[in-house]
Protein backbone atom coordinates (compact mmCIF):
# COMPACT_ATOMS: atom_id res chain seq x y z
CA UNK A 1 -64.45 -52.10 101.51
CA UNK A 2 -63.31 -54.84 99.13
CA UNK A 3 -62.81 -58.07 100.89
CA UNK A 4 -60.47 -60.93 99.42
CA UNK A 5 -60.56 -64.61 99.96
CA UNK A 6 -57.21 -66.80 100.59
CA UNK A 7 -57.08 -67.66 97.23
CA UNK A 8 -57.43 -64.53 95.80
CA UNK A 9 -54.61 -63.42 98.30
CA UNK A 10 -52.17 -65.67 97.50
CA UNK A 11 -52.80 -64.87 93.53
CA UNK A 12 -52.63 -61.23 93.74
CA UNK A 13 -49.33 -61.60 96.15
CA UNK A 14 -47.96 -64.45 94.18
CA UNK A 15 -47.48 -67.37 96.35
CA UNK A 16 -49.35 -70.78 97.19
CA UNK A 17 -52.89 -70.53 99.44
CA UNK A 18 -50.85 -72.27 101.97
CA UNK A 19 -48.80 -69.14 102.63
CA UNK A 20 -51.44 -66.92 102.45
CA UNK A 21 -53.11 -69.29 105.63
CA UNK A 22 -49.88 -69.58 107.24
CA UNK A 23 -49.76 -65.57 107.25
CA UNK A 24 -53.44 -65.24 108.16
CA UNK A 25 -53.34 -67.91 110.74
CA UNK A 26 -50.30 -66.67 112.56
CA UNK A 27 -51.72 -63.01 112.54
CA UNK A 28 -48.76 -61.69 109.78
CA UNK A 29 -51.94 -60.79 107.60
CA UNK A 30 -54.96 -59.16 109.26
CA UNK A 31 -58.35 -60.87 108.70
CA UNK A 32 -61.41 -61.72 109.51
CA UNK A 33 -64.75 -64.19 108.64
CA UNK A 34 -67.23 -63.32 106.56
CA UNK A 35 -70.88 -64.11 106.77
CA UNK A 36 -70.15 -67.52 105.40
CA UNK A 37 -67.01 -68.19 108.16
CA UNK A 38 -64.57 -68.15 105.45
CA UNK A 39 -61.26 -66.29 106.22
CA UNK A 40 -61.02 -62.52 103.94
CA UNK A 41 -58.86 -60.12 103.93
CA UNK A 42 -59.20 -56.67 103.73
CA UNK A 43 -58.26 -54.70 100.93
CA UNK A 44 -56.57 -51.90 103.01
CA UNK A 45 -54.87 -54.74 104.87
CA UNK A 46 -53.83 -56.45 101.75
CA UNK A 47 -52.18 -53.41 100.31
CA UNK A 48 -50.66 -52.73 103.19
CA UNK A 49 -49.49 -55.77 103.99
CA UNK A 50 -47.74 -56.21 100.00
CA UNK A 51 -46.14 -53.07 100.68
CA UNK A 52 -44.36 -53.57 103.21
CA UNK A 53 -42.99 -56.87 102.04
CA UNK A 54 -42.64 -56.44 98.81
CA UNK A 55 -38.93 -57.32 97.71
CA UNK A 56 -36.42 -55.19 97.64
CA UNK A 57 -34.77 -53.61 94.63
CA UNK A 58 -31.11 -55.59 93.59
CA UNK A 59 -28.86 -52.35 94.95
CA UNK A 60 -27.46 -50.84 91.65
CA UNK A 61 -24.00 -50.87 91.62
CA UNK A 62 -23.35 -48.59 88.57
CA UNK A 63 -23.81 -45.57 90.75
CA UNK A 64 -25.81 -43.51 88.22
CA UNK A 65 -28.77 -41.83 89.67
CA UNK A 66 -31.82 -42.81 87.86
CA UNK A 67 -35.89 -41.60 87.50
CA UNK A 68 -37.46 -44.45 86.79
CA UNK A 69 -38.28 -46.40 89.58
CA UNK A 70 -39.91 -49.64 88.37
CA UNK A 71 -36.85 -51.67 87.26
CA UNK A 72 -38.10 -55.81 86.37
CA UNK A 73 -34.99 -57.52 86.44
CA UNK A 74 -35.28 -61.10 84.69
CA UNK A 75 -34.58 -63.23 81.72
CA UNK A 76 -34.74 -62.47 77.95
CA UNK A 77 -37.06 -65.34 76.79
CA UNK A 78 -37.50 -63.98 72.67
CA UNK A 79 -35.95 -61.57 70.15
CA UNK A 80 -37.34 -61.14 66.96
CA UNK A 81 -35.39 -59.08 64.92
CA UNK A 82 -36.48 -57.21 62.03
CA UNK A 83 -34.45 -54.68 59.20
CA UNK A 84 -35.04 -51.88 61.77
CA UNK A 85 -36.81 -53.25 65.13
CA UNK A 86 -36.07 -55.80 67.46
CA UNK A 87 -39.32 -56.97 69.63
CA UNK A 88 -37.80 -58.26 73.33
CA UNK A 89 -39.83 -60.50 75.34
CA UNK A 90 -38.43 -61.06 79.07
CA UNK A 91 -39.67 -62.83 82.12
CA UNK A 92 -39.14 -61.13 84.94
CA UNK A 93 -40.76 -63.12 88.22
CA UNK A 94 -44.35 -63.51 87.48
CA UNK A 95 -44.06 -60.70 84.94
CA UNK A 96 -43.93 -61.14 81.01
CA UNK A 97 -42.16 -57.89 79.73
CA UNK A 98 -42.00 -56.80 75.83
CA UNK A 99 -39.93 -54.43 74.83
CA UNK A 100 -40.07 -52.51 71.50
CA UNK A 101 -36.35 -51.24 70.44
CA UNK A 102 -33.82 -50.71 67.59
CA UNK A 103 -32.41 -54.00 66.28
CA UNK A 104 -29.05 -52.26 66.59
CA UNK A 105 -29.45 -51.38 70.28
CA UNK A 106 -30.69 -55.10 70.40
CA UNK A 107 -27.49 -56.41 69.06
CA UNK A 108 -25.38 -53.95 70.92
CA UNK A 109 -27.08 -55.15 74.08
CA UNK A 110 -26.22 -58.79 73.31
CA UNK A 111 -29.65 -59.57 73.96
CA UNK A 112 -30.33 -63.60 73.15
CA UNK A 113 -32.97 -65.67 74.72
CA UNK A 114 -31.19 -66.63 78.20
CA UNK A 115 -29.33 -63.60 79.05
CA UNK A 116 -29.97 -61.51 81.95
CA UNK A 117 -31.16 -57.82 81.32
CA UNK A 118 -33.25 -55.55 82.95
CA UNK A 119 -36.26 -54.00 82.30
CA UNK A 120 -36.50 -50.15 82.81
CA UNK A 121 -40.17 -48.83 82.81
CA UNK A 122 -40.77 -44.84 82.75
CA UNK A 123 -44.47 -43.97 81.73
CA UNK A 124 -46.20 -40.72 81.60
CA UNK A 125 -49.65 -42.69 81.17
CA UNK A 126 -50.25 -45.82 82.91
CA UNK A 127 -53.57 -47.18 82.47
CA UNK A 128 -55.83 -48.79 85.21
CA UNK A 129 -58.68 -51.24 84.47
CA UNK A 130 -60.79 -53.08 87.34
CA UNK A 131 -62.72 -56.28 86.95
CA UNK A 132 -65.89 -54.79 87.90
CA UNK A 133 -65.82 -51.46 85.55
CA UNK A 134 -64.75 -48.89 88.67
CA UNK A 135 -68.05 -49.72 91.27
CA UNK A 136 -67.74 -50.38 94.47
């Protein structure tokens, strides 16, 4: 079972080594030592644990139903506009989002570096990679 240290913790969950102690000292995160006495996590407990904190979805107030579940919202950081496309770059928390669109649905969106927008992901192939090529 893959084992993480504190660092490695805090990266993947996106906040400072000191939380990631704080949570493992206090007992909010399971772990354990390792051969060397250093503090790991396990990676059952780890995905666990990101689960059921992860932060909740802003309630949409438009009441339309919706598919796609993995909605980034954030800020548009770039728009290049072409004659026909527009290429939109958001940040959205830790995320960088591009977006490929129209340049007219672009400019009917408004969208400017600075404004507020939404990203809307739906994906019949999503692609996996590991560091260490799929072994265990």
């Amino acid at each position: 079972m893959a084992q993480y240290r504190i660092r490695d913790v805090a990266d993947l969950l996106g906040v400072s080594d000191d939380t990631a102690r704080r949570w493992t000292d206090s007992g909010t995160l399971p772990s354990s030592k390792d051969d060397a006495g250093r503090t790991v996590v396990g990676g059952a407990d780890l995905a666990r644990f990101a689960t059921e904190h992860a932060a909740a979805a802003a309630p949409d107030t438009t009441g339309v139903a919706r598919s796609a579940r993995n909605r980034f919202a954030g800020l548009v950081t770039r728009v290049v506009l072409d004659g026909v496309m527009a290429q939109v770059e958001m940040q959205c928390g830790p995320h960088r989002v591009v977006s490929l669109m129209s340049r007219e649905a672009a400019e009917e969106l408004g969208l400017a570096p600075g404004s507020r927008a939404t990203a809307v992901v739906k994906a019949t192939t999503v692609i996996v990679e590991t560091p260490d090529g799929g072994t265990s």
